[in-house]
Protein backbone atom coordinates (compact mmCIF):
# COMPACT_ATOMS: atom_id res chain seq x y z
CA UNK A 1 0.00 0.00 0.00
CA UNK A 2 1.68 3.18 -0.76
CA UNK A 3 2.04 5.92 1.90
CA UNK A 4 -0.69 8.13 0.53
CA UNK A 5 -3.25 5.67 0.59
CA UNK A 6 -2.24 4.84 4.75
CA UNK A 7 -2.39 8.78 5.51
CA UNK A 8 -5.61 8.96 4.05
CA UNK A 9 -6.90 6.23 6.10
CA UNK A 10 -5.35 8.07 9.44
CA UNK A 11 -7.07 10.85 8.55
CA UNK A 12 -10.23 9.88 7.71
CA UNK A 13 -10.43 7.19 10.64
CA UNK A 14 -9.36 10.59 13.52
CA UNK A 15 -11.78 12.55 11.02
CA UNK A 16 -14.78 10.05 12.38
CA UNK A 17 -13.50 9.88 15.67
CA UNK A 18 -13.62 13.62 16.28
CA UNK A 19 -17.24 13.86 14.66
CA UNK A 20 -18.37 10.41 16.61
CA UNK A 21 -16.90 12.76 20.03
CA UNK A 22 -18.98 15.83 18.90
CA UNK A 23 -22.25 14.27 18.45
CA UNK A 24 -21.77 12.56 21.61
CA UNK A 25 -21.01 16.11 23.06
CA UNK A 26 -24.21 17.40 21.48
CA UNK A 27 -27.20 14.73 21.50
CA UNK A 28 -28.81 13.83 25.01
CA UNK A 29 -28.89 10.23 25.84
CA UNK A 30 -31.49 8.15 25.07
CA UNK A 31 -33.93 5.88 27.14
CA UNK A 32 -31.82 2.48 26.69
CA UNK A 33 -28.68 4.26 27.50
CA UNK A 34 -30.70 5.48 30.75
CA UNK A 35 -31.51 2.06 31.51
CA UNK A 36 -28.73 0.84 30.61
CA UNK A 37 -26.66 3.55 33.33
CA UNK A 38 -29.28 2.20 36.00
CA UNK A 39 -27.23 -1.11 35.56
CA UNK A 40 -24.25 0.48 35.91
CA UNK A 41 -25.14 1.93 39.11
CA UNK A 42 -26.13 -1.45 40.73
CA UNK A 43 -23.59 -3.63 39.31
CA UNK A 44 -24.45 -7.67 39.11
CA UNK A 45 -23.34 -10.73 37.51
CA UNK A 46 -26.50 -10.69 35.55
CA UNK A 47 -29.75 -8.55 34.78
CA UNK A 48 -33.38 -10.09 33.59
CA UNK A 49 -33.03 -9.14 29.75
CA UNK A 50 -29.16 -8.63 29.69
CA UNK A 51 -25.67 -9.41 30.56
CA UNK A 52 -23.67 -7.55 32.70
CA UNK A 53 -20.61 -6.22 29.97
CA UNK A 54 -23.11 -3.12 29.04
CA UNK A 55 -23.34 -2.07 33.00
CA UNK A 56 -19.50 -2.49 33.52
CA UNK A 57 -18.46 -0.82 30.48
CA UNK A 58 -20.60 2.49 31.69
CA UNK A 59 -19.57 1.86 34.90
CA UNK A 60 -15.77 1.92 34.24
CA UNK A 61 -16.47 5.51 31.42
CA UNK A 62 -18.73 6.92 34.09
CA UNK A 63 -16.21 6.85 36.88
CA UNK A 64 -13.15 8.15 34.33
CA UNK A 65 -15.51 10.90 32.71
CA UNK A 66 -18.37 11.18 35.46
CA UNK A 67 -21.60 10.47 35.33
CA UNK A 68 -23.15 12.70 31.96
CA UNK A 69 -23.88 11.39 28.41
CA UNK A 70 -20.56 11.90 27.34
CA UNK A 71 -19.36 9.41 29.66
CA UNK A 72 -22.27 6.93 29.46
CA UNK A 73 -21.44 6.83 25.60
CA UNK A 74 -17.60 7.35 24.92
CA UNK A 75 -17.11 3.73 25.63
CA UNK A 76 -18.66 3.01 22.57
CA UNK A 77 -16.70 5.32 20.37
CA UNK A 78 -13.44 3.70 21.81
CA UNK A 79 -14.38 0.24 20.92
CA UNK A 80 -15.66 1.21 17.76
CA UNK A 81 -12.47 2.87 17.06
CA UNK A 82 -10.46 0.02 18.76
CA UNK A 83 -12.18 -2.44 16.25
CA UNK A 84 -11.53 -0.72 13.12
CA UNK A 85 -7.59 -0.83 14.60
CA UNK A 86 -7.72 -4.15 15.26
CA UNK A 87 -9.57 -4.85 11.73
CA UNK A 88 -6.66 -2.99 10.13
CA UNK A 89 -3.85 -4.88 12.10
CA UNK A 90 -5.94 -8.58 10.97
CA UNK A 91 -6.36 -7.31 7.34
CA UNK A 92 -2.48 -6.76 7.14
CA UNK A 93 -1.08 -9.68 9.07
CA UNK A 94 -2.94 -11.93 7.62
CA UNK A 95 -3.47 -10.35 3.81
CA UNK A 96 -1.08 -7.11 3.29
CA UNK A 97 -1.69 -3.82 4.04
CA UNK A 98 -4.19 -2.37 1.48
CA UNK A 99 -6.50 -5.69 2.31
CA UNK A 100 -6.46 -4.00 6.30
CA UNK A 101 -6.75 -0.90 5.60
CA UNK A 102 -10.43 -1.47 3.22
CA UNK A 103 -11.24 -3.89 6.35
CA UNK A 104 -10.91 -0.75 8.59
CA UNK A 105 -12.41 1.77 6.63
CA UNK A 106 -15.47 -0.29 5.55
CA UNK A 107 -16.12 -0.88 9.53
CA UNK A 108 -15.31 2.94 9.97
CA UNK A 109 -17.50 4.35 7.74
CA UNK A 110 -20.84 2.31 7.42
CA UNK A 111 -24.01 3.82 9.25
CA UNK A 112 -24.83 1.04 10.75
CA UNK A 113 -21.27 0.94 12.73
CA UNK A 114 -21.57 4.81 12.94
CA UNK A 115 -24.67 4.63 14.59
CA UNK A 116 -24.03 2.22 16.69
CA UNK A 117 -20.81 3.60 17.21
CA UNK A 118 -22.43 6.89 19.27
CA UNK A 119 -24.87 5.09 20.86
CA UNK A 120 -24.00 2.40 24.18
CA UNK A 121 -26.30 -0.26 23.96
CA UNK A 122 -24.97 -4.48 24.55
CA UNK A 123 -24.75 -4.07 20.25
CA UNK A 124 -21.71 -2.04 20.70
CA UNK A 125 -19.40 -5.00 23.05
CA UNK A 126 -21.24 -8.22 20.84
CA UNK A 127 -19.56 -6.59 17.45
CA UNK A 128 -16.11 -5.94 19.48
CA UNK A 129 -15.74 -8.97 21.38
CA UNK A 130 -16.99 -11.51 18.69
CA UNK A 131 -14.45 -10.24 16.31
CA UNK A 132 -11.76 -10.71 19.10
């Protein structure tokens, strides 16, 4: 892969990141991410409709970034942004370089990723850990 083509994929991959940060800056959180926080704040190995990954993850963001949307949700703009990493560093160990960086970029930039990628519901850990 030449150089440009792994610059352009730096940028555009902190280009999402930053706007994936803003609208979590500038949208108010949503009623499964409120139920979802009342998890976090009673912590347990299991709930009635869901494991408990979803309640730890907000619990561990929430006590780094305190206890606002911002810090209910950035956990799911790090794992996003952890899997299209780890996508990249599978795509070129295992293919070459150009094959990881179309791995990471078509993770990056679908909607359905994006969306899910600003939002913490149990979607967000399911797509991260199952490709791990």
């Amino acid at each position: 892969m030449d150089n440009r083509l792994f610059k352009s994929l730096i940028i555009i991959s902190i280009g999402l990141l930053f706007l994936r940060l803003g609208f979590i800056l500038t949208t108010m959180v949503i009623d499964d991410e409120a139920y979802y926080y009342i998890y976090s704040r009673h912590l347990a190995w299991g709930y009635i409709d869901h494991g408990p990954l979803i309640a730890f993850l907000i619990k561990t963001f929430t006590t780094i970034f305190g206890e606002n949307g911002f810090g209910i949700r950035v956990g799911s703009v790090v794992l996003l942004t952890s899997l299209g990493c780890f996508l990249y560093i599978f795509g070129k160990k295992h293919f070459n370089q150009t094959t990881g960086a179309i791995m990471s970029l078509t993770v990056l930039t679908n909607v359905l990723f994006h969306t899910n990628g600003v939002v913490m519901t149990p979607d967000v850990p399911l797509v991260f850990f199952s490709f791990l």
